[in-house]
C-alpha atoms as a PDB file:
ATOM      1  CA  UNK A   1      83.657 -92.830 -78.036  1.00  0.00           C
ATOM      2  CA  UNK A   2      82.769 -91.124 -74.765  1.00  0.00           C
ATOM      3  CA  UNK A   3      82.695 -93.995 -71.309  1.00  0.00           C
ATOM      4  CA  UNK A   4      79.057 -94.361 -70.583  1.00  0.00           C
ATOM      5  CA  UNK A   5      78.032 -93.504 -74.000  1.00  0.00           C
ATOM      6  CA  UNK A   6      77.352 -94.982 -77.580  1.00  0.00           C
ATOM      7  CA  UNK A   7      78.220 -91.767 -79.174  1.00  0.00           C
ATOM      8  CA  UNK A   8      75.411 -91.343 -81.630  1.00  0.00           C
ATOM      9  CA  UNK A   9      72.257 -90.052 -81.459  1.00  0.00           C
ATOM     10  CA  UNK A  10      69.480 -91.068 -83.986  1.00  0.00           C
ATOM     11  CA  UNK A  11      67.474 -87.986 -85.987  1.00  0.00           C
ATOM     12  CA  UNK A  12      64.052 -88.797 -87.294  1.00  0.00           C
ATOM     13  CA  UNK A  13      62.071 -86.453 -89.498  1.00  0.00           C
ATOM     14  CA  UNK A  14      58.454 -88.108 -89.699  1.00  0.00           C
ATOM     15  CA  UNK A  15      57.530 -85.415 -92.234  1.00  0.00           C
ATOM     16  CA  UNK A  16      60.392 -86.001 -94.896  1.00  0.00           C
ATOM     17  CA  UNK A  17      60.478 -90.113 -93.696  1.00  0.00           C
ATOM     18  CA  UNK A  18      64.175 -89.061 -92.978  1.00  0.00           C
ATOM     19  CA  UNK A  19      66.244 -90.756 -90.626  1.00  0.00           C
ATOM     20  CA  UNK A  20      69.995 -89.772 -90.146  1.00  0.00           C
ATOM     21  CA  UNK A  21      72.387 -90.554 -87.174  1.00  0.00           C
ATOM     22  CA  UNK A  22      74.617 -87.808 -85.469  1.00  0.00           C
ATOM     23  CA  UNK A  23      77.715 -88.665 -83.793  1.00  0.00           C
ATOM     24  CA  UNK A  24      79.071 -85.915 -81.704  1.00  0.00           C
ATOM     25  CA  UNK A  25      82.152 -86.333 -80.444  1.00  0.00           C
ATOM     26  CA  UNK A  26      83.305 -86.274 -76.162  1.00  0.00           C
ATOM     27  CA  UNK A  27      83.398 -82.507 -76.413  1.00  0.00           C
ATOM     28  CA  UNK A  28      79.247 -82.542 -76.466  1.00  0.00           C
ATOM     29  CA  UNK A  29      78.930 -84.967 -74.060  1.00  0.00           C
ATOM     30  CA  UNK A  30      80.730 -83.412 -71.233  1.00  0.00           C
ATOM     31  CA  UNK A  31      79.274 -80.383 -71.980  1.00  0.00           C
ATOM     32  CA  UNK A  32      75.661 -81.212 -72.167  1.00  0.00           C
ATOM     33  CA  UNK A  33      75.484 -83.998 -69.280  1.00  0.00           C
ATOM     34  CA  UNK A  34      72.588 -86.406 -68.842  1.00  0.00           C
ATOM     35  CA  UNK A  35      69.447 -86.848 -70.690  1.00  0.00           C
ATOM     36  CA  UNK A  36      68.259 -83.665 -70.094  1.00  0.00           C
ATOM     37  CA  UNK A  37      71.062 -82.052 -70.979  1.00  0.00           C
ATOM     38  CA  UNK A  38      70.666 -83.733 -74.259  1.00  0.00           C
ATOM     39  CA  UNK A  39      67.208 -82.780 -74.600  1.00  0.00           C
ATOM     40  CA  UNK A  40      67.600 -79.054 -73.847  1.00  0.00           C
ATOM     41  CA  UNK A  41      70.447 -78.596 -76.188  1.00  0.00           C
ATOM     42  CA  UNK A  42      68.185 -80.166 -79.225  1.00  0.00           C
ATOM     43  CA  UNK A  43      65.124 -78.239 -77.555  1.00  0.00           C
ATOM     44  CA  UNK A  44      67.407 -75.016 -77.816  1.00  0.00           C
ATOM     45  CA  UNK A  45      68.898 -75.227 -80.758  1.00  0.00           C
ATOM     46  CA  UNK A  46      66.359 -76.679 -83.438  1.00  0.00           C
ATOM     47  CA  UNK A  47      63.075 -75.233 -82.052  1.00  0.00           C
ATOM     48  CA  UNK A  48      61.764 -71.729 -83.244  1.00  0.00           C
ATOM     49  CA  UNK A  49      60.323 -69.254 -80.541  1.00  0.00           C
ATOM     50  CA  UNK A  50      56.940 -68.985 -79.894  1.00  0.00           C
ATOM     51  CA  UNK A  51      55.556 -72.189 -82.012  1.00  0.00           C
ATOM     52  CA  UNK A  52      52.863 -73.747 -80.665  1.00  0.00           C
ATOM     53  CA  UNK A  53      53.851 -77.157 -78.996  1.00  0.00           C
ATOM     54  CA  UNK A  54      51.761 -79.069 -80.754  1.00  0.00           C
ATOM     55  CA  UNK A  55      53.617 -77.103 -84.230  1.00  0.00           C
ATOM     56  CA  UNK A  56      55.960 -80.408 -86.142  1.00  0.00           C
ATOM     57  CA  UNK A  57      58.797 -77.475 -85.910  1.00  0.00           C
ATOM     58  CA  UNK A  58      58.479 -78.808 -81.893  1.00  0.00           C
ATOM     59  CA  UNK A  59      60.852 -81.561 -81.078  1.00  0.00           C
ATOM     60  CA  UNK A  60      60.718 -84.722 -79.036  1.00  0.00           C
ATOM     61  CA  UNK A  61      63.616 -85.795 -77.692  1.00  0.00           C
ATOM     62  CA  UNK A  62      63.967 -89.107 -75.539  1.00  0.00           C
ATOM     63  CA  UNK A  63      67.341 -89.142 -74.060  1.00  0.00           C
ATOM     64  CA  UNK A  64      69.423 -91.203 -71.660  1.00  0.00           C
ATOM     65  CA  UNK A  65      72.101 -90.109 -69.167  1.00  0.00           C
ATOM     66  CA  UNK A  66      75.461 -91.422 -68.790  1.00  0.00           C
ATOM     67  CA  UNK A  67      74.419 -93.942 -66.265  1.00  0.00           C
ATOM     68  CA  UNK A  68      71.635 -95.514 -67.899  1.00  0.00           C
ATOM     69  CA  UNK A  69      71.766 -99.073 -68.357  1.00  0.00           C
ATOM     70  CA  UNK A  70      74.748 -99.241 -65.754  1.00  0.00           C
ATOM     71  CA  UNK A  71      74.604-101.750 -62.475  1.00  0.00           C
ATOM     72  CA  UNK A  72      74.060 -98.533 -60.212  1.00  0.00           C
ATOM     73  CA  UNK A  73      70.426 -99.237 -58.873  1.00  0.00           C
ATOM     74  CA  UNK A  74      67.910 -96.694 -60.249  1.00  0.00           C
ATOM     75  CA  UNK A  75      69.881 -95.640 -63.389  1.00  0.00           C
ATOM     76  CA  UNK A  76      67.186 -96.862 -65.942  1.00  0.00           C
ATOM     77  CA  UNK A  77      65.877 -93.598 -66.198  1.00  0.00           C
ATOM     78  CA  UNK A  78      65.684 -91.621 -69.467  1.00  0.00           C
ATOM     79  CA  UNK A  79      64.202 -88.152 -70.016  1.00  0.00           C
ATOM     80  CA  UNK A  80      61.520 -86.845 -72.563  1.00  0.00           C
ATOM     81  CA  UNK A  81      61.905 -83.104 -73.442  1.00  0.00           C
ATOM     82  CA  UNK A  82      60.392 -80.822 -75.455  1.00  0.00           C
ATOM     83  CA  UNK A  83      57.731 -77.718 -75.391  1.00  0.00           C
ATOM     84  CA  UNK A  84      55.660 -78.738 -73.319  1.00  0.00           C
ATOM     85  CA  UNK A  85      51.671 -79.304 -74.624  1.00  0.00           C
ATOM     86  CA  UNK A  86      50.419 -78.733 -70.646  1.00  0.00           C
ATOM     87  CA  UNK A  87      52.557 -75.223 -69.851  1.00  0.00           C
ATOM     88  CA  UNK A  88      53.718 -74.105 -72.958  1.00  0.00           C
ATOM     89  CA  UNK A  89      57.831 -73.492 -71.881  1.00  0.00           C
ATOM     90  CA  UNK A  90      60.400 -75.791 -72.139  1.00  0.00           C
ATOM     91  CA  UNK A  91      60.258 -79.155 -69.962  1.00  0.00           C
ATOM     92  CA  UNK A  92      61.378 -82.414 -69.207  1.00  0.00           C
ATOM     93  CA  UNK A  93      60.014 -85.738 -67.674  1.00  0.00           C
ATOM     94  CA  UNK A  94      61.431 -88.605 -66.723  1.00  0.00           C
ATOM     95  CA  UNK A  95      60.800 -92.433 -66.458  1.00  0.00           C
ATOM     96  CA  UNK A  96      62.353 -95.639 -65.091  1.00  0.00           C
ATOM     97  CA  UNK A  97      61.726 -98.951 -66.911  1.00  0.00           C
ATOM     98  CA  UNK A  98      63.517-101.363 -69.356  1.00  0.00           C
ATOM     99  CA  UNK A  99      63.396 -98.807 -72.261  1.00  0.00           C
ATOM    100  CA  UNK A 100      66.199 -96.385 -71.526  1.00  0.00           C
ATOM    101  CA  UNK A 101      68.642 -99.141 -71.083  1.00  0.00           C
ATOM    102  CA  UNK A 102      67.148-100.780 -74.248  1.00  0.00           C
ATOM    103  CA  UNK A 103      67.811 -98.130 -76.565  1.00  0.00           C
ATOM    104  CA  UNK A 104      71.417 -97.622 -75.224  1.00  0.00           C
ATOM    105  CA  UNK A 105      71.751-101.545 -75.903  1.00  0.00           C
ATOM    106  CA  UNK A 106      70.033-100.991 -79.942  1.00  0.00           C
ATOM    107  CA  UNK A 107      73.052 -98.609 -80.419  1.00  0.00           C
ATOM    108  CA  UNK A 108      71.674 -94.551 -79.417  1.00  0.00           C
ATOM    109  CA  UNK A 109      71.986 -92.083 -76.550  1.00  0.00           C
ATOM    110  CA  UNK A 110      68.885 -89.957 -77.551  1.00  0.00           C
ATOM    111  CA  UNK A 111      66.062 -90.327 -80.353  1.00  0.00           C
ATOM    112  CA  UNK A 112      65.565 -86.542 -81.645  1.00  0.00           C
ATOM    113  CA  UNK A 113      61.813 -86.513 -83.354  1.00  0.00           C
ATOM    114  CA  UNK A 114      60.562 -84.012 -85.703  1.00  0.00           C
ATOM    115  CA  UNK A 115      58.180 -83.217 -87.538  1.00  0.00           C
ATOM    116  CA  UNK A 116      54.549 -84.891 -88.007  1.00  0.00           C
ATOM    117  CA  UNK A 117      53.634 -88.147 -90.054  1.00  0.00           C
ATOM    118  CA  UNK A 118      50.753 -87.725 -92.276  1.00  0.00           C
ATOM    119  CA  UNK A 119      49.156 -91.061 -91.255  1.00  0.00           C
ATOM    120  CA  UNK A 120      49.887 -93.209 -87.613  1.00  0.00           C
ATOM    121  CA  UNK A 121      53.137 -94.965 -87.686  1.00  0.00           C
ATOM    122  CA  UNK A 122      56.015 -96.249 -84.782  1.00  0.00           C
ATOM    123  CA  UNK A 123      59.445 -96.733 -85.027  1.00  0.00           C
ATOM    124  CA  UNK A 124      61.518 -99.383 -84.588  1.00  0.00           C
ATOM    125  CA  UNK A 125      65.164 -98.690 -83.642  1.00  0.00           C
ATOM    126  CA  UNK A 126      67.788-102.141 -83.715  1.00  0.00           C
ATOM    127  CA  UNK A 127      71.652-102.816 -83.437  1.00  0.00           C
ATOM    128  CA  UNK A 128      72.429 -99.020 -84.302  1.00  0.00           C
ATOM    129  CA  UNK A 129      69.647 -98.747 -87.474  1.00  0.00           C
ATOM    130  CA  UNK A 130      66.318 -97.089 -87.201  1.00  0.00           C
ATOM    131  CA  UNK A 131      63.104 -98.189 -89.629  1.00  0.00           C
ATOM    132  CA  UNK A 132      59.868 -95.711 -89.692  1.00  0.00           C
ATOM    133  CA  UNK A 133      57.298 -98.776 -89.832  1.00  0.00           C
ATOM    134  CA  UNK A 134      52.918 -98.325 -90.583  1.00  0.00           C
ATOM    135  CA  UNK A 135      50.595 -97.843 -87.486  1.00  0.00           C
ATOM    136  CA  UNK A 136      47.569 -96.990 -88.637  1.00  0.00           C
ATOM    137  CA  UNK A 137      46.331-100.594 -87.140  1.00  0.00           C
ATOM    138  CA  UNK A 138      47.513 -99.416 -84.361  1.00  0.00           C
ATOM    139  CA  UNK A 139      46.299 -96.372 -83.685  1.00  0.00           C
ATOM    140  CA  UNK A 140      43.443 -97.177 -82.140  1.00  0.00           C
ATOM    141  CA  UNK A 141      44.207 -99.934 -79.337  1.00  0.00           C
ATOM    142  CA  UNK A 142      44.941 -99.533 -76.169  1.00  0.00           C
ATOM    143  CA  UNK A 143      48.508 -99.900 -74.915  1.00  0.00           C
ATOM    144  CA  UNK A 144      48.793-103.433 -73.894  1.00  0.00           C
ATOM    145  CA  UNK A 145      47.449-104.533 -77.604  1.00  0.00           C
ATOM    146  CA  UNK A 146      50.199-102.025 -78.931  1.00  0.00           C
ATOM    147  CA  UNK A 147      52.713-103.570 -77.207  1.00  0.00           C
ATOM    148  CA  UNK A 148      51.376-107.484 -77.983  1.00  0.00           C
ATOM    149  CA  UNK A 149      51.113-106.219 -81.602  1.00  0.00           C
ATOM    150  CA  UNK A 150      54.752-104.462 -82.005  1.00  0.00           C
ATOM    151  CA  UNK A 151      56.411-107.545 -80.147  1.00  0.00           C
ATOM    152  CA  UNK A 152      54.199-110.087 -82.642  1.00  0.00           C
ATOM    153  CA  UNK A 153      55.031-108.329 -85.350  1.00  0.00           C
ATOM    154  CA  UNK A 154      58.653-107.916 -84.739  1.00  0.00           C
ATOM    155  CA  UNK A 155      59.398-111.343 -83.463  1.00  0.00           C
ATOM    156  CA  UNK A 156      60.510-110.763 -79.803  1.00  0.00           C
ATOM    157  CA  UNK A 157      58.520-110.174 -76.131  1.00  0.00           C
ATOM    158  CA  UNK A 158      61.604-108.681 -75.463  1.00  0.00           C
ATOM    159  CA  UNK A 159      61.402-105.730 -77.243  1.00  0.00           C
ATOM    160  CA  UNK A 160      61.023-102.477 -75.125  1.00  0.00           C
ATOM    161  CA  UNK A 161      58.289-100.179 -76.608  1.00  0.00           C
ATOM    162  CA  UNK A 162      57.333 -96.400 -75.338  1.00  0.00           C
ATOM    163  CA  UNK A 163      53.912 -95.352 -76.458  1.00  0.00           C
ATOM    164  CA  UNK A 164      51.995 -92.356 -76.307  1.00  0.00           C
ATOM    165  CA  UNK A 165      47.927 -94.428 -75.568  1.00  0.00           C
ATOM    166  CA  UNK A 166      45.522 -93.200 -76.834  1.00  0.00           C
ATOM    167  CA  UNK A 167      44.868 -89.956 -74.796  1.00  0.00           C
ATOM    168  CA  UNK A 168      48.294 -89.120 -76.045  1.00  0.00           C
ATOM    169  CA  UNK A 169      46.765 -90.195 -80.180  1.00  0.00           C
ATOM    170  CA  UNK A 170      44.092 -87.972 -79.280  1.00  0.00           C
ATOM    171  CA  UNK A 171      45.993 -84.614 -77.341  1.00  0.00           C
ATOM    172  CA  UNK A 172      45.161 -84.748 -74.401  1.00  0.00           C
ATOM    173  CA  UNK A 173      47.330 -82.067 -72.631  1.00  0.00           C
ATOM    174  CA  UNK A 174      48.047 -84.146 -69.598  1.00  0.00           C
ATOM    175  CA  UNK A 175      48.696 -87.365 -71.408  1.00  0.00           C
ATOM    176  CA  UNK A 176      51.722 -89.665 -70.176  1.00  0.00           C
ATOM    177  CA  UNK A 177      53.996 -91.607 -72.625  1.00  0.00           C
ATOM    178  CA  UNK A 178      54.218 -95.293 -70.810  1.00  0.00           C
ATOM    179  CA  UNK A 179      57.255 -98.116 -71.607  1.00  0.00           C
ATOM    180  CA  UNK A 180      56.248-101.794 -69.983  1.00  0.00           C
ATOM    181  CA  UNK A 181      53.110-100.640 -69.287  1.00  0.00           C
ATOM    182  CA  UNK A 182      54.092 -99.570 -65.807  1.00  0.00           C
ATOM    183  CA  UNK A 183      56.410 -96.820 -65.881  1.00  0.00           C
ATOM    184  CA  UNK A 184      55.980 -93.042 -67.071  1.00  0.00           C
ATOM    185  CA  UNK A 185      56.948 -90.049 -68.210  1.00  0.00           C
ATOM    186  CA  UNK A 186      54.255 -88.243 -66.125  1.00  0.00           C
ATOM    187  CA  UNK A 187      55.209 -84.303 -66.554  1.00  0.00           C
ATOM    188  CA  UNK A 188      54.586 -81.881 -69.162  1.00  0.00           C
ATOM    189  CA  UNK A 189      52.109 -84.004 -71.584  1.00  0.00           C
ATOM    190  CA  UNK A 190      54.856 -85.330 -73.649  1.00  0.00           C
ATOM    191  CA  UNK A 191      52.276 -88.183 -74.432  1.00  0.00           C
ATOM    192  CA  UNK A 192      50.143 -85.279 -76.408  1.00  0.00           C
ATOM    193  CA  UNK A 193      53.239 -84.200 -78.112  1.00  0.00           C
ATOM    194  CA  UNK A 194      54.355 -87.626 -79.412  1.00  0.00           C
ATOM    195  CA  UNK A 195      50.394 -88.150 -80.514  1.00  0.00           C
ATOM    196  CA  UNK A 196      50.406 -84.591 -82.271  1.00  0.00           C
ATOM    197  CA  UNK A 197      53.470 -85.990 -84.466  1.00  0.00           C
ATOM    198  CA  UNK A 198      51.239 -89.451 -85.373  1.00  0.00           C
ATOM    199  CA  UNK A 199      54.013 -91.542 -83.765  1.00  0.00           C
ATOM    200  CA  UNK A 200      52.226 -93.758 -81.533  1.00  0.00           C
ATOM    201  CA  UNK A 201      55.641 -95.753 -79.961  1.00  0.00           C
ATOM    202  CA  UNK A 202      59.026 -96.409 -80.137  1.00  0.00           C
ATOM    203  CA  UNK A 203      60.060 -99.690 -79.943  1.00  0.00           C
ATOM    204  CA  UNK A 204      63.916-100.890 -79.249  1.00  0.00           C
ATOM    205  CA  UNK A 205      65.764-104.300 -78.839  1.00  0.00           C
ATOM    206  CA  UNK A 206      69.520-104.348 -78.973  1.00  0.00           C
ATOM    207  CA  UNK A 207      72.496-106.034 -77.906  1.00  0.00           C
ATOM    208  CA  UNK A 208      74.925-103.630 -77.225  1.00  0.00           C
ATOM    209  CA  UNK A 209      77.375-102.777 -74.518  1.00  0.00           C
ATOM    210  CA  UNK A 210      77.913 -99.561 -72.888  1.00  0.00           C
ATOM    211  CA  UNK A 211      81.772 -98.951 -72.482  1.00  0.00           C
ATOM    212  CA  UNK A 212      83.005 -98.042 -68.800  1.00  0.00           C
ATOM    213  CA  UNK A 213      86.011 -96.350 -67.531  1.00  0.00           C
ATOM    214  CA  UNK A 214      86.595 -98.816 -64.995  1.00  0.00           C
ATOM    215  CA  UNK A 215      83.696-101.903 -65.037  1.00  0.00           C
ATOM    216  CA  UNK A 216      85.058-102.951 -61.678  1.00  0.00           C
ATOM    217  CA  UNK A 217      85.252-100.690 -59.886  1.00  0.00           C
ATOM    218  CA  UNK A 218      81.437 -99.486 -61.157  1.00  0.00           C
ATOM    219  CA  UNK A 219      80.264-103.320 -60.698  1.00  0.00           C
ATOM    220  CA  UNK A 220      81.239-102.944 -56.645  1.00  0.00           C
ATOM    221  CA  UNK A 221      80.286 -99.854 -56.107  1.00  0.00           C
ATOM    222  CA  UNK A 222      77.022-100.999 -57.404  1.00  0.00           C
ATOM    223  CA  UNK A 223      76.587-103.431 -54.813  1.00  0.00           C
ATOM    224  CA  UNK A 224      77.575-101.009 -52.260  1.00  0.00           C
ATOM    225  CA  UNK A 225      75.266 -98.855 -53.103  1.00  0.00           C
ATOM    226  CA  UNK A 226      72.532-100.925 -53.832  1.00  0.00           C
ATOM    227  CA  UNK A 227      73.307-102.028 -49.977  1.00  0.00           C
ATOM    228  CA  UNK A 228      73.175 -98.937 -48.532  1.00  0.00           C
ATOM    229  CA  UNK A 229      69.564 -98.053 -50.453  1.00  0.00           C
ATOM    230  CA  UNK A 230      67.819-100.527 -48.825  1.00  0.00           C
ATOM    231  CA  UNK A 231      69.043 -99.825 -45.584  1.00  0.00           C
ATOM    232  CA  UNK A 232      68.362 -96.455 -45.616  1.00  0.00           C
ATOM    233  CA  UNK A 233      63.911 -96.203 -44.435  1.00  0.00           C
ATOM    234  CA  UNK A 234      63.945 -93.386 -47.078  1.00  0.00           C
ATOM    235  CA  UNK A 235      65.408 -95.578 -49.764  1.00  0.00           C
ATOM    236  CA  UNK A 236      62.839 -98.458 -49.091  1.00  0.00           C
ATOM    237  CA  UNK A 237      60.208 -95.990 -48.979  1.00  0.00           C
ATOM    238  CA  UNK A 238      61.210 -95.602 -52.484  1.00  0.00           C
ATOM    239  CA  UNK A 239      61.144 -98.874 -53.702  1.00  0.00           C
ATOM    240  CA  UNK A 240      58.062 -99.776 -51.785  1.00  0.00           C
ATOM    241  CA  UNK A 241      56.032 -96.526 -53.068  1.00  0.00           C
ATOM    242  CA  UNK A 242      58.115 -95.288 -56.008  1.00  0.00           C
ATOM    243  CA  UNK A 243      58.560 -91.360 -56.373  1.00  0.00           C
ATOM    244  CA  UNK A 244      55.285 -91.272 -54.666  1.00  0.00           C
ATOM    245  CA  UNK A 245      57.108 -91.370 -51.458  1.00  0.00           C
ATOM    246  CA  UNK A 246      58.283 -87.915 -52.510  1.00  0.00           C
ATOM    247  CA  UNK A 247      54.698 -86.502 -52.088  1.00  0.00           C
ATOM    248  CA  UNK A 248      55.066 -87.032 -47.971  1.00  0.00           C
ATOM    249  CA  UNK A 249      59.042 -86.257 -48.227  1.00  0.00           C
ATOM    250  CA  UNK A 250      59.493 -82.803 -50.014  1.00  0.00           C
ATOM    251  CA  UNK A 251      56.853 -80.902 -47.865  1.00  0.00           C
ATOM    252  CA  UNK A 252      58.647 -81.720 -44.549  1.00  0.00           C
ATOM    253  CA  UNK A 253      60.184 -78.894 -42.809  1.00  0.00           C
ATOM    254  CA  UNK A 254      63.793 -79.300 -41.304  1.00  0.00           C
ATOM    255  CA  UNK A 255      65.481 -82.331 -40.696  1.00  0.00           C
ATOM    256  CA  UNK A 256      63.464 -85.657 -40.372  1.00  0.00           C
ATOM    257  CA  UNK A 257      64.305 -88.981 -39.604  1.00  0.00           C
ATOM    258  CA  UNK A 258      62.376 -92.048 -41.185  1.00  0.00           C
ATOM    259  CA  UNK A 259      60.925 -94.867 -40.389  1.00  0.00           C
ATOM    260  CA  UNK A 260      58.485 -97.764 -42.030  1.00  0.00           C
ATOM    261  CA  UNK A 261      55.769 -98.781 -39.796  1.00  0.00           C
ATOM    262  CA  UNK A 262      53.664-101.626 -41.386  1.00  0.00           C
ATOM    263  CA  UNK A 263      53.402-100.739 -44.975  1.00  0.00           C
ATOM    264  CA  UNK A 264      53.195 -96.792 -44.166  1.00  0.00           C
ATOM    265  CA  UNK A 265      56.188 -94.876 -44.575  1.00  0.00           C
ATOM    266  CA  UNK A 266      56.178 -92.638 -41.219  1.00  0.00           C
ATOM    267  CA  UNK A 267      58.080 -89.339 -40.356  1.00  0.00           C
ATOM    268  CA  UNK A 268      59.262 -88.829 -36.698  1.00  0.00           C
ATOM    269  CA  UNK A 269      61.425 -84.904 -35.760  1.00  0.00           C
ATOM    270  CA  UNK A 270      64.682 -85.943 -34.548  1.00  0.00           C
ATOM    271  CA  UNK A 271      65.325 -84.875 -30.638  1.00  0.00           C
END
């Protein structure tokens, strides 16, 4: 098994109600890095050219990277890829949250989707196993009833469920998928193309560990970094604002220094 890995990544098949798991050996996983680099290999190699994204032959992949679910601050994040409903090509989104980590913890690097149910459903991924469940009840409520109804139904509020809402049920191009109700994959529409397959969430819950090459020496420089983040104005900009901040960053030409004045992130040209 690869450090920073589980080593298996979960295929579903909503048309066939097939679910198999994959286990790919260190080879793959230093050669296709990250959660996108997951996503883009599955994007590449099961996807036909020219389909239509919102085609079942389209995949959605939701992916984590090699950090995710580690002690290093901000590595929650896992990636949704696929062809993109909005554009068209190829793309990618990202979002931070409890869910990334989650699924790492029920036992899976990356959840490849296929296919299109005939009728709503979700799925519910645990301790390395993977059950296509009925959602036609929820199909039609809005995310924080899908989440109340998938953690009632399953027996825990601390199950982690991604959802697609109900723009995403209905196609909406621009639609986001959401996990705790807070955080996004905002790019790309990936919220239409888990809607166009019928799957209106994912939900995960696991107690699994993540293996590490050397815990300790991860675990300090954890705190280290974590340190240095929120010393750094640009770095509490960021957890004051989110990637919002990056609106009033990226456009700034040379070098800037930062500052926080009040609750306003402000940008002063160094002398």
């Amino acid at each position: 098994m690869p450090f920073g890995y589980t080593g298996k990544i979960l295929h579903v098949d909503l048309t066939d109600r097939k679910i198999e798991i994959e286990e790919p050996g260190e080879i793959f996983y230093r050669m296709y890095l990250g959660g996108r680099g997951l996503g883009y290999y599955f994007l590449l190699k099961l996807v036909p050219a020219g389909i239509d994204p919102f085609d079942p032959r389209n995949v959605l992949v939701l992916a984590t990277g090699v950090m995710t679910g580690s002690p290093l601050a901000a590595s929650c994040r896992f990636a949704a890829v696929g062809k993109s409903p909005l554009t068209g090509a190829a793309g990618e989104s990202e979002a931070a949250g409890f869910f990334g980590p989650e699924l790492k913890k029920a036992g899976f690097d990356a959840i490849v989707i296929q296919g299109r149910s005939d009728q709503p459903v979700y799925l519910w991924v645990t301790e390395g196993s993977a059950e296509i469940k009925d959602g036609g009840h929820l199909a039609e409520l809005g995310a924080r009833e899908v989440e109340d109804a998938i953690r009632g139904e399953l027996g825990s509020d601390k199950i982690r469920v991604a959802q697609c809402g109900l723009a995403g049920m209905n196609r909406v191009r621009y639609a986001n998928i959401t996990n705790n109700l807070g955080h996004y994959n905002g790019r790309g529409g990936f919220g239409a193309l888990m809607g166009s397959k019928n799957l209106r969430a994912v939900a995960a819950l696991g107690r699994g560990n993540t293996p590490y090459h050397d815990e300790a020496f991860l675990r300090q420089t954890a705190k280290d970094y974590a340190k240095t983040f929120r010393d750094n104005p640009a770095g509490e900009a960021l957890y004051e604002y989110g990637t919002t901040a990056f609106a009033a960053i990226y456009p700034m030409p040379g070098r800037c220094r930062w500052t926080i004045s009040g609750a306003v992130p402000q940008r002063t040209r160094p002398r």
